[in-house]
N, C-alpha and C. Protein backbone atom coordinates (compact mmCIF):
# COMPACT_ATOMS: atom_id res chain seq x y z
N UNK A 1 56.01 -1.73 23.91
CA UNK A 1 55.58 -1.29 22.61
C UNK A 1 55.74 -2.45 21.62
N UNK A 2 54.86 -2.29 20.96
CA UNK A 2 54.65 -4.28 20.03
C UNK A 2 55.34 -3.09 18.47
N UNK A 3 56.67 -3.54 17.84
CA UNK A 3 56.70 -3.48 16.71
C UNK A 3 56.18 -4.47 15.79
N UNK A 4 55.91 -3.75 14.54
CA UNK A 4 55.16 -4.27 13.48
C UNK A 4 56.38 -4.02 12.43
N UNK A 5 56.44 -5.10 11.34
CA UNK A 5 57.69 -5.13 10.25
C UNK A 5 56.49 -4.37 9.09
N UNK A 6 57.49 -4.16 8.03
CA UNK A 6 56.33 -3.50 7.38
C UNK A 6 55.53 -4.19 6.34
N UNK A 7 56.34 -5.59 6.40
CA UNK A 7 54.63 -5.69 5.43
C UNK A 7 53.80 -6.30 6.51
N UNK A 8 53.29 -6.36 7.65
CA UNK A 8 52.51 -6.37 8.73
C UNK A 8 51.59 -5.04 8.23
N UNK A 9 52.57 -4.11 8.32
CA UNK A 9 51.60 -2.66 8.68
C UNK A 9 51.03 -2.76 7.06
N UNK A 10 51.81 -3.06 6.24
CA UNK A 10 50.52 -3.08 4.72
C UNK A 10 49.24 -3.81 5.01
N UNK A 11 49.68 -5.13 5.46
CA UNK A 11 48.83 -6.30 5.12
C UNK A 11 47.63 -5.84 6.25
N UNK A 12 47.93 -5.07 7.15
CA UNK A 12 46.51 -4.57 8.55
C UNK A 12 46.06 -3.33 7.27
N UNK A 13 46.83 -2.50 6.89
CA UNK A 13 46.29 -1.16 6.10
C UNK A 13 45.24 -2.13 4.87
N UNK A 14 45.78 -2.86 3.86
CA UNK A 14 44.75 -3.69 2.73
C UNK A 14 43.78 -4.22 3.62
N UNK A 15 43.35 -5.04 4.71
CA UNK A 15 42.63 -5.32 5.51
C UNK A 15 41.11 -4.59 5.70
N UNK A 16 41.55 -2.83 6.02
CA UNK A 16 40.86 -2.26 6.21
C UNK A 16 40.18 -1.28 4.59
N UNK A 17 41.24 -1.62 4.23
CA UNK A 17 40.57 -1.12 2.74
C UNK A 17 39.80 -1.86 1.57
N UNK A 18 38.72 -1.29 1.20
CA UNK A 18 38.19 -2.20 0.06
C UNK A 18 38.68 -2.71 -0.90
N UNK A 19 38.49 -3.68 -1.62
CA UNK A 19 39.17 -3.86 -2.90
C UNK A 19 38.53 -3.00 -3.81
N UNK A 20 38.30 -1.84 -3.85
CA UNK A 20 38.16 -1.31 -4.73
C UNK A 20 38.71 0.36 -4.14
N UNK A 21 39.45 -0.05 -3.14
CA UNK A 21 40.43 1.44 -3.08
C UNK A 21 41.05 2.32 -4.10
N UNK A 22 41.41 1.88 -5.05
CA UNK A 22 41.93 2.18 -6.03
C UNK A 22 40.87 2.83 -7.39
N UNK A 23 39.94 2.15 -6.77
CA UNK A 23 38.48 2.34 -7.77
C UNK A 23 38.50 1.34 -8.70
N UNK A 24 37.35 1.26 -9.43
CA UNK A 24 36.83 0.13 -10.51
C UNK A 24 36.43 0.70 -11.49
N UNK A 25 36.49 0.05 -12.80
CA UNK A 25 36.34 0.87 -14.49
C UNK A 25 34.80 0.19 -14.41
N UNK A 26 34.06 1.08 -14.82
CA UNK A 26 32.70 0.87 -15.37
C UNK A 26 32.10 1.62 -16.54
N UNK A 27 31.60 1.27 -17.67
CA UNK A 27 30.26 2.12 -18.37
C UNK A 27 29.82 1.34 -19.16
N UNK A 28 28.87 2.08 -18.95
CA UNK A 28 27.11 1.05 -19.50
C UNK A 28 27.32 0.89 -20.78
N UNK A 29 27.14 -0.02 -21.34
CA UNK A 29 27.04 -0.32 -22.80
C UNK A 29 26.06 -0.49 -23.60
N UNK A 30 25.06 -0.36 -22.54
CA UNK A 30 23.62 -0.38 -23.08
C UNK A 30 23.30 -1.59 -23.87
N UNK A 31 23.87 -2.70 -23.08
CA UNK A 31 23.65 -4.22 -23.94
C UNK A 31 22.53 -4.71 -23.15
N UNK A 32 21.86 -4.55 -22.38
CA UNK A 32 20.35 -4.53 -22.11
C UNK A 32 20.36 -6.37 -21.16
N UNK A 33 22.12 -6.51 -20.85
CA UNK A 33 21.98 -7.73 -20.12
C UNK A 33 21.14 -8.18 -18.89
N UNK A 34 21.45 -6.90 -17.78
CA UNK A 34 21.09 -6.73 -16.67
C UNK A 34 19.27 -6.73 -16.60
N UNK A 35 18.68 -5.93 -17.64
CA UNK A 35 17.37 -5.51 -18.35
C UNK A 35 16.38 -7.06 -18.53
N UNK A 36 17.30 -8.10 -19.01
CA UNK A 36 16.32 -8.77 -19.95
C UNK A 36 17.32 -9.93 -19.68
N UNK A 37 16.00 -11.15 -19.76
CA UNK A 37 16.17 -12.84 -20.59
C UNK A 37 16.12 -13.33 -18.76
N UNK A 38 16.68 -13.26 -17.39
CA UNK A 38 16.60 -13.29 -16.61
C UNK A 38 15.82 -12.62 -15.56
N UNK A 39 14.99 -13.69 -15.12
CA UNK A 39 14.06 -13.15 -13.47
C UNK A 39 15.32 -11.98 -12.65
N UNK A 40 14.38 -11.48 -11.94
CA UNK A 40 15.08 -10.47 -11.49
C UNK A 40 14.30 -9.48 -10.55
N UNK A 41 14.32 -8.97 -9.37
CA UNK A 41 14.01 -7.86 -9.07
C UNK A 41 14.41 -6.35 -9.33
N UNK A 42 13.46 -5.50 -9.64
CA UNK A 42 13.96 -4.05 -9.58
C UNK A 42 12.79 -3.28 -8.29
N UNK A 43 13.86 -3.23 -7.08
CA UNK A 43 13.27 -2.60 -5.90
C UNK A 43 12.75 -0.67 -6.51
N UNK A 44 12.11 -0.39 -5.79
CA UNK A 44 11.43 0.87 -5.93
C UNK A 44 11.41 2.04 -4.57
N UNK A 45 12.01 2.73 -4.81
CA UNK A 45 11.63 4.19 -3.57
C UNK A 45 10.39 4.69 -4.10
N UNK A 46 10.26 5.71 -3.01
CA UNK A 46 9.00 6.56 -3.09
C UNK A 46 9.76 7.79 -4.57
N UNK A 47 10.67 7.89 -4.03
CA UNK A 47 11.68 8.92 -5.52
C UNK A 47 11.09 8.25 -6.94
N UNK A 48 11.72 6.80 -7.00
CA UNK A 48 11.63 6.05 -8.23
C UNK A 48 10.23 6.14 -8.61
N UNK A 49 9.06 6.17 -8.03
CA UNK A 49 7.63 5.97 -8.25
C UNK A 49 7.35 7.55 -9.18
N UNK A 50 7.84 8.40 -8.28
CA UNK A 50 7.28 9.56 -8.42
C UNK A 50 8.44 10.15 -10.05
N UNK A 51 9.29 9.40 -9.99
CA UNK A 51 9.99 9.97 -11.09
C UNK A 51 9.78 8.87 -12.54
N UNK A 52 9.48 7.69 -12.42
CA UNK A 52 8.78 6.69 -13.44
C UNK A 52 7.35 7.54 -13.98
N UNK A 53 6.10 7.71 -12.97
CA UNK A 53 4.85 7.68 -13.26
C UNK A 53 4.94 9.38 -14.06
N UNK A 54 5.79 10.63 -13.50
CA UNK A 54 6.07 11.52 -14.85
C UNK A 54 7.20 11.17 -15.99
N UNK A 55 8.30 10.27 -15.95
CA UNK A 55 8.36 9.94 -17.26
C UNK A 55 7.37 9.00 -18.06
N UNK A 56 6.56 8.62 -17.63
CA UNK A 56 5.20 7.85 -18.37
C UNK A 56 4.02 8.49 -18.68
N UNK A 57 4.25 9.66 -17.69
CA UNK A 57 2.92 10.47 -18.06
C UNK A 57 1.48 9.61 -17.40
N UNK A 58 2.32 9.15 -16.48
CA UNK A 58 0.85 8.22 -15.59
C UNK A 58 0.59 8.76 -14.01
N UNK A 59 -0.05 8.53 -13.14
CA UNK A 59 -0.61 8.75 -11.85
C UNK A 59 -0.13 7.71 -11.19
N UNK A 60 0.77 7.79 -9.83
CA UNK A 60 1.60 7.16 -9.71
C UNK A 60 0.67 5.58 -9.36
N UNK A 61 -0.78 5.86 -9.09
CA UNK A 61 -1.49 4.64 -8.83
C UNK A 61 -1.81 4.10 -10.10
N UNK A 62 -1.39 4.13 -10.75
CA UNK A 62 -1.39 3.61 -12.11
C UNK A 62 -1.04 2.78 -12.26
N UNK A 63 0.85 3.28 -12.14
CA UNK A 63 2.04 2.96 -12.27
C UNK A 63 2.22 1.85 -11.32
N UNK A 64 1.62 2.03 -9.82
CA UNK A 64 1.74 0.96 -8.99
C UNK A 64 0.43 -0.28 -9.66
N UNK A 65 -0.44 -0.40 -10.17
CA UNK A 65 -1.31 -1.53 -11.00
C UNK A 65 -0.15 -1.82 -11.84
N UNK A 66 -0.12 -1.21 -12.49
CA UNK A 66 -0.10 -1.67 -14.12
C UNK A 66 1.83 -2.62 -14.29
N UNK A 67 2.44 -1.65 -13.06
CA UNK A 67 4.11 -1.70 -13.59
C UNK A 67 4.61 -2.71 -12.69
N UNK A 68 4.05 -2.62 -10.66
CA UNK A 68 4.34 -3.12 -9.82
C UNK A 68 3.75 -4.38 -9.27
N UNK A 69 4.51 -5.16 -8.50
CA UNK A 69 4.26 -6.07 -7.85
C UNK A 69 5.05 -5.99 -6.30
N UNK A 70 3.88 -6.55 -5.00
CA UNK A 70 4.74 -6.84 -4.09
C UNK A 70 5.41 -8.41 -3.92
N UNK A 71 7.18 -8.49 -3.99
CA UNK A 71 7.71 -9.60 -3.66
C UNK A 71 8.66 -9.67 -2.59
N UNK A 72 8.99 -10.45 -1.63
CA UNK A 72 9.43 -11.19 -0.70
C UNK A 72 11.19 -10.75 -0.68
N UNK A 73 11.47 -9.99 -0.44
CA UNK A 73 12.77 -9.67 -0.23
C UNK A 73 13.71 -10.71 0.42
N UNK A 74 14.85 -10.40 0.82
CA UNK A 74 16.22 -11.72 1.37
C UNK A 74 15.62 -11.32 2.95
N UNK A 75 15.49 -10.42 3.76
CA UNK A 75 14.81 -10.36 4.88
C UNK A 75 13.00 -11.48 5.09
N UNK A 76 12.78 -10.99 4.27
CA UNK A 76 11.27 -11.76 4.48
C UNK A 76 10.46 -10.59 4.45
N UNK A 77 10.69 -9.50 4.36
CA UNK A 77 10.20 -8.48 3.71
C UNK A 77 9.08 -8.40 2.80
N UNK A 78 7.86 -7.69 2.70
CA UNK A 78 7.09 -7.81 0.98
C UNK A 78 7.78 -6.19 1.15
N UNK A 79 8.07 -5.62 -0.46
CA UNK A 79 8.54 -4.45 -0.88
C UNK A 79 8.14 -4.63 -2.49
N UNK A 80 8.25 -3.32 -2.54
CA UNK A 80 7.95 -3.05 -4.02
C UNK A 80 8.90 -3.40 -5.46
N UNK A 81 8.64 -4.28 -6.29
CA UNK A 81 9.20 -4.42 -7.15
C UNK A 81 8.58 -3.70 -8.86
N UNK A 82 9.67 -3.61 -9.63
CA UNK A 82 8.83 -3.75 -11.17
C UNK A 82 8.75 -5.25 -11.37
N UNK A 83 7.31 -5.52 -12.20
CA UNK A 83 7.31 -6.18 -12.97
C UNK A 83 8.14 -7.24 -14.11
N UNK A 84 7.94 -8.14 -14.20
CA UNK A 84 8.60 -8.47 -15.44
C UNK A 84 7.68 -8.80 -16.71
N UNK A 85 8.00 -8.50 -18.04
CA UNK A 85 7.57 -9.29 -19.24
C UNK A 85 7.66 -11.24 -18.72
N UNK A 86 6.50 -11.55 -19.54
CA UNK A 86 6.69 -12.96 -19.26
C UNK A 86 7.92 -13.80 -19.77
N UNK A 87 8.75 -13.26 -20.58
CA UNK A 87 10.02 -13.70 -21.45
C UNK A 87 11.35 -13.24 -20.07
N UNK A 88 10.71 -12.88 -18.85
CA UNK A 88 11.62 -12.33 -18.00
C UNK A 88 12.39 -10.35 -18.37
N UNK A 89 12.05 -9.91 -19.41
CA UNK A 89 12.39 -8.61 -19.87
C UNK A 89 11.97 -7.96 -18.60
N UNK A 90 12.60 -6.45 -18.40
CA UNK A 90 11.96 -5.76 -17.79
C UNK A 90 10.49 -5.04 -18.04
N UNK A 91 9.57 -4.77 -17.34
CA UNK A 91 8.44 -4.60 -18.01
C UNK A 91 8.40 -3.30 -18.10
N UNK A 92 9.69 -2.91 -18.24
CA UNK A 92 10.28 -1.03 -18.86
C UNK A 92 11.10 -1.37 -20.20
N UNK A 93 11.06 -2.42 -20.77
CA UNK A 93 12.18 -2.64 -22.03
C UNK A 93 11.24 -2.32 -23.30
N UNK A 94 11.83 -2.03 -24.17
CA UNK A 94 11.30 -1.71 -24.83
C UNK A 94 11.58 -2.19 -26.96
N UNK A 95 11.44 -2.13 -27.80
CA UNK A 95 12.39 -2.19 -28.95
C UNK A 95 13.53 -1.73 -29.05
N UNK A 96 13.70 -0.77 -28.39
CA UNK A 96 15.04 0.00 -28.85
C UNK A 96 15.44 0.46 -27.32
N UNK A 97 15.03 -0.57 -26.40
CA UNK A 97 15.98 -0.62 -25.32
C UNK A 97 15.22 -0.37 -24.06
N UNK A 98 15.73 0.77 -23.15
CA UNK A 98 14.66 0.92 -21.71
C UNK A 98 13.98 2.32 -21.81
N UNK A 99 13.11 2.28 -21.79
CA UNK A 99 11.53 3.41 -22.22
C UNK A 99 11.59 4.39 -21.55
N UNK A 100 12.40 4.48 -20.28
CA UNK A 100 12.67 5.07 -18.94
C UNK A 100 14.02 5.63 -19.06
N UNK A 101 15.02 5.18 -19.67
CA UNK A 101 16.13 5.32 -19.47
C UNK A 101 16.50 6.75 -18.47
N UNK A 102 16.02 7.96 -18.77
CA UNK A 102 16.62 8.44 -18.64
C UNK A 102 16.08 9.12 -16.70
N UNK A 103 14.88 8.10 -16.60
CA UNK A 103 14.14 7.76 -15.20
C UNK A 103 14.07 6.86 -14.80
N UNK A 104 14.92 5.83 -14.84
CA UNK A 104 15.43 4.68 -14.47
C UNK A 104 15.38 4.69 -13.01
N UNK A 105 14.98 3.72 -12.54
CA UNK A 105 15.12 3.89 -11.08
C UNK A 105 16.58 3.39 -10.18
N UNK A 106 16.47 3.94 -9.23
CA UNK A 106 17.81 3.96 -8.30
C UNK A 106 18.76 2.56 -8.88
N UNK A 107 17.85 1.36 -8.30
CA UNK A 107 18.89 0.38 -8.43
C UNK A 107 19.57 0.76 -9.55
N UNK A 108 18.77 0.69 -10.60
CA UNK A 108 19.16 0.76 -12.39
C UNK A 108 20.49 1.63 -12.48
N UNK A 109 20.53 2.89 -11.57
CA UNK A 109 21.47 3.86 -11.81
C UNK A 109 22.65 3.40 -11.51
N UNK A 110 22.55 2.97 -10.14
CA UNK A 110 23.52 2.86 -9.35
C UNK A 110 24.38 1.57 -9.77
N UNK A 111 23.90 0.35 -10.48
CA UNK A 111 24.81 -0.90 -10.77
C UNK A 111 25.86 -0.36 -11.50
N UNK A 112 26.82 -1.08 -11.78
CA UNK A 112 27.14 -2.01 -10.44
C UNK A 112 27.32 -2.18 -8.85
N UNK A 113 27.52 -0.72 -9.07
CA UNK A 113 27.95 -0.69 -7.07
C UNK A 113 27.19 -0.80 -6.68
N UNK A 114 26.58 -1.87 -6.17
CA UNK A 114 25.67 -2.54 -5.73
C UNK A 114 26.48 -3.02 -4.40
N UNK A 115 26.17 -3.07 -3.03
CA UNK A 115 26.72 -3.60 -1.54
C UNK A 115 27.22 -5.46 -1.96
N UNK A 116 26.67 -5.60 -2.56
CA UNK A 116 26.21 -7.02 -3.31
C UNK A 116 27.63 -7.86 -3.96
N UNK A 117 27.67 -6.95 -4.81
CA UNK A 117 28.77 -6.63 -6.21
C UNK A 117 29.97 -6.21 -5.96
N UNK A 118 29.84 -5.02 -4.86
CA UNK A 118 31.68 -4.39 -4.62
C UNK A 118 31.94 -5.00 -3.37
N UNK A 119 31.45 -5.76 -2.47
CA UNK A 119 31.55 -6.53 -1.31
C UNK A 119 32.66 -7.40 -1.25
N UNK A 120 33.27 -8.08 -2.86
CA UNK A 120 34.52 -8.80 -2.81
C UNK A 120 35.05 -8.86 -4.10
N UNK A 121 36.24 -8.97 -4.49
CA UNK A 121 36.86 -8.81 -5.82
C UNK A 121 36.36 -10.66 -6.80
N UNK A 122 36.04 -11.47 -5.83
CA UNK A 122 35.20 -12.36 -6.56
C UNK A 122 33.94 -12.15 -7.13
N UNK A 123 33.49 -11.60 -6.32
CA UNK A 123 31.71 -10.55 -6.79
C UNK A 123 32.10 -10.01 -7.87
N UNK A 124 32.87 -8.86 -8.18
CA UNK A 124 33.09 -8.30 -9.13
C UNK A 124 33.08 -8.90 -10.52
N UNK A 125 34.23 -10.04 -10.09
CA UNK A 125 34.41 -10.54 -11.15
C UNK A 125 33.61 -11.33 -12.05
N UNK A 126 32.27 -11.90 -11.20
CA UNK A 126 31.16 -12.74 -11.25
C UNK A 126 30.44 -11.96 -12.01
N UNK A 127 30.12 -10.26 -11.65
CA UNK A 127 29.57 -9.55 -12.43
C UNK A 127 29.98 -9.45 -13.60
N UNK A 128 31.13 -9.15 -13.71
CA UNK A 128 31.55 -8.79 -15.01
C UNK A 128 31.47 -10.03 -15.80
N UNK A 129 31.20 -11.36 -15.58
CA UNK A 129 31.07 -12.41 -16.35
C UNK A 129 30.05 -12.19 -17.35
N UNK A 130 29.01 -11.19 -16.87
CA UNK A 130 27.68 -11.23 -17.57
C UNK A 130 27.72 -9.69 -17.65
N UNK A 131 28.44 -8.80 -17.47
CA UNK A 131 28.35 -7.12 -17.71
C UNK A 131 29.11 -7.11 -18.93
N UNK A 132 29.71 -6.78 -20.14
CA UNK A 132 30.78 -6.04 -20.78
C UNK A 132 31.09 -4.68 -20.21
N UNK A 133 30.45 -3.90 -19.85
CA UNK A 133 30.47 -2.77 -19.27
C UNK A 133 31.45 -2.65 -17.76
N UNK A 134 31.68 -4.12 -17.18
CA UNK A 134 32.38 -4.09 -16.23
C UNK A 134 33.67 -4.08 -16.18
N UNK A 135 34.67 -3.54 -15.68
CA UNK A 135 36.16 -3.42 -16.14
C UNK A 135 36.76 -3.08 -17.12
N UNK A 136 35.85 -1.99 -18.11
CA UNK A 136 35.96 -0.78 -19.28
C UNK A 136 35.54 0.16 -19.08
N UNK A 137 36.19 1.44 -19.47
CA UNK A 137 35.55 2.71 -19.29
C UNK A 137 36.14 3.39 -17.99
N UNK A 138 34.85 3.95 -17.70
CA UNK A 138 35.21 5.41 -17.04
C UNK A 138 35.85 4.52 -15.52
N UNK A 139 36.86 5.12 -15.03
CA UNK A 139 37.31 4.97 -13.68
C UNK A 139 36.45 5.51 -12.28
N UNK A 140 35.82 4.92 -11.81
CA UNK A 140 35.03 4.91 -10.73
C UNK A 140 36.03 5.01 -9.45
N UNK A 141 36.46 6.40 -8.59
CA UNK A 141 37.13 6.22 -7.52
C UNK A 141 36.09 5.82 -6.38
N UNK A 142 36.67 5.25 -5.43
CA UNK A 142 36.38 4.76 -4.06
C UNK A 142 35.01 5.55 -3.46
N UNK A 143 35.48 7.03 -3.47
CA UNK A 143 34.24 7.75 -3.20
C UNK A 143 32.88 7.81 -4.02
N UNK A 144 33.06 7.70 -5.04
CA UNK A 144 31.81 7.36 -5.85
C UNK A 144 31.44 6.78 -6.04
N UNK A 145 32.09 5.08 -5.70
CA UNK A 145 31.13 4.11 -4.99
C UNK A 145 31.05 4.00 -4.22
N UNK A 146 30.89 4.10 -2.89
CA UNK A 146 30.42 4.61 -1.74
C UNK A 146 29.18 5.07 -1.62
N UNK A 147 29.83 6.60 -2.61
CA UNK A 147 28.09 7.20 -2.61
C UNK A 147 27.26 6.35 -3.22
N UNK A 148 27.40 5.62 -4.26
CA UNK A 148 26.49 4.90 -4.62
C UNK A 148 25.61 3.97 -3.92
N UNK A 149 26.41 3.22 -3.51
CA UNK A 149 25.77 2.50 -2.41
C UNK A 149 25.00 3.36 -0.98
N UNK A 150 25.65 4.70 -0.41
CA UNK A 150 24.62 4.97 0.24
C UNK A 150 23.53 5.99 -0.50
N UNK A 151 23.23 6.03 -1.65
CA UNK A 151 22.23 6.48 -2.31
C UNK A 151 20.62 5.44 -1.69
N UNK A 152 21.11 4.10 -1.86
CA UNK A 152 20.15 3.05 -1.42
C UNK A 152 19.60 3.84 0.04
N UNK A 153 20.33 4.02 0.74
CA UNK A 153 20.05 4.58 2.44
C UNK A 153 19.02 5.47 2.66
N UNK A 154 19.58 6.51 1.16
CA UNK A 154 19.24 7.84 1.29
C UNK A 154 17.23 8.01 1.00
N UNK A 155 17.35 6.44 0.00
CA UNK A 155 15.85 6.42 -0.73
C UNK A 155 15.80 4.47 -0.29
N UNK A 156 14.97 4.45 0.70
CA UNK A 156 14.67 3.39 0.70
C UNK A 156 13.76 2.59 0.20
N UNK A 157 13.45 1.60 -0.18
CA UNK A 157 12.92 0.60 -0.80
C UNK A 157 11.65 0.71 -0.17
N UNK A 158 10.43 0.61 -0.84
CA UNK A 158 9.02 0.83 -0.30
C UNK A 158 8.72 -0.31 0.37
N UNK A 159 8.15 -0.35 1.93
CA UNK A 159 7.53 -1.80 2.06
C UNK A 159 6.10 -1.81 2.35
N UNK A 160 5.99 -2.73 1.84
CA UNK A 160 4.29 -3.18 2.17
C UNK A 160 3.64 -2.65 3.48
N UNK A 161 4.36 -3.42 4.04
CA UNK A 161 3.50 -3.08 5.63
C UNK A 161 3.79 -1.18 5.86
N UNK A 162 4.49 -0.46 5.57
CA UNK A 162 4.37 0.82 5.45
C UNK A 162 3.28 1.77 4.60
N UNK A 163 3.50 0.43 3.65
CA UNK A 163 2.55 1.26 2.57
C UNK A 163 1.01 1.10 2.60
N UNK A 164 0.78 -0.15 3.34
CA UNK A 164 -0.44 -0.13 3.84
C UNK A 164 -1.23 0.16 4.82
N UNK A 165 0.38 1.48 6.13
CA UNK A 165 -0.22 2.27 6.97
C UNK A 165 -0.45 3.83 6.36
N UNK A 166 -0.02 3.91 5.05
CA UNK A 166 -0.65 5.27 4.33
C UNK A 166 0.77 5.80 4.18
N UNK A 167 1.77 5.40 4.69
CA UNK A 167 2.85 6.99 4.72
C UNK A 167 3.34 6.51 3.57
N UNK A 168 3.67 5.55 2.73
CA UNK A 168 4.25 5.99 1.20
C UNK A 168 2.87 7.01 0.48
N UNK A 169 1.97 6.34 0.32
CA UNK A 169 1.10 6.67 -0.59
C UNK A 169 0.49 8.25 -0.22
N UNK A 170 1.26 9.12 0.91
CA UNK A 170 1.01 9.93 1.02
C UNK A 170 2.27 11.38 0.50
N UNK A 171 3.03 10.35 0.38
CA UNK A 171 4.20 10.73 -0.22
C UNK A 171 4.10 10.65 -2.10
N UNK A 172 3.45 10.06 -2.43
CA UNK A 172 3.77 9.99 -3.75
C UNK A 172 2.82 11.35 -4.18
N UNK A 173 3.71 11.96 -5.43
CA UNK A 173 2.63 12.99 -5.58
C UNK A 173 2.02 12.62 -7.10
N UNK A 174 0.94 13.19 -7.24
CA UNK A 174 -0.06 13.05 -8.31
C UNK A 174 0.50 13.68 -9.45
N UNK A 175 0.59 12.69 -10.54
CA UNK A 175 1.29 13.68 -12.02
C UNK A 175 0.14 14.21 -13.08
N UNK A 176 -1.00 14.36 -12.59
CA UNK A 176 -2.21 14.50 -13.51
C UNK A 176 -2.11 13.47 -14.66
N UNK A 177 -1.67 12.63 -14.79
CA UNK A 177 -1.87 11.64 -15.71
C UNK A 177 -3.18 11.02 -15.59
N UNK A 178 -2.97 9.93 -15.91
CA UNK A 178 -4.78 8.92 -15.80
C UNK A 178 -5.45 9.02 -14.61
């Protein structure tokens, strides 16, 4: 039988736990950092399409002209992105902030817990260089970022080559808009 002293058995237990066991403080401040002044992707589900094109009051083929672009993911992927303003803004920003807010799509919801972002307590901290919203506010336990991150799972990111065998676009439903 192999004994273990006990800070052995901590240091294997922290090992297996995230740094964010304890949970992480987050809330939005609505400083429109993440939004604007920087390139950026905002990936899209078949959800996000269908829940953008009725807060716009558009047809979701609209919404895919007018809002979307396909770009080149970290795989090599083409998938669906929003747009940007040429100033780099989101091309959902608006005067008095995001036009959508309250149909924001997945990514939008879910930051920070991003796989990206809670992956290491240096990430975090990188974020919060450019969040105020990061490490204030509401206490985020372990399980609710989690879910966050498998929210991504739950609604995946549209890809091209899918979408140009018909099964997104058969999925999106029509909002009688334009």
């Amino acid at each position: 039988m192999i004994k273990l002293k006990h800070s052995d058995i901590i240091a294997l237990l922290m090992k297996k736990l995230p740094f964010y066991a304890s949970g992480l403080k987050f809330s939005c401040k609505r400083c429109s950092s993440c939004c604007r002044y920087d390139a950026g992707f905002v990936f899209l589900s078949e959800n996000d399409m269908n829940s953008l094109a009725s807060a716009l009051k558009i047809d979701t083929n609209v919404l895919l002209n007018l809002y979307c672009r396909w770009v080149t993911d970290f795989r090599g992927e083409e998938v669906l992105s929003l747009k940007e303003k040429s100033n780099k803004d989101c091309i959902l920003w608006g005067v008095c902030g995001c036009t959508v807010y309250d149909s924001r799509p997945l990514q939008c919801v879910t930051f920070p817990f991003w796989e990206s972002i809670v992956s290491s307590c240096e990430n975090w901290e990188l974020a919060a260089s450019g969040c105020p919203g990061i490490n204030q506010g509401k206490l985020h336990t372990k399980n609710e970022i989690n879910e966050n991150m498998k929210m991504r799972d739950q609604q995946p990111i549209i890809k091209r080559e899918a979408f140009k065998s018909g099964i997104e676009k058969r999925s999106f439903r029509s909002t009688g808009g334009e």
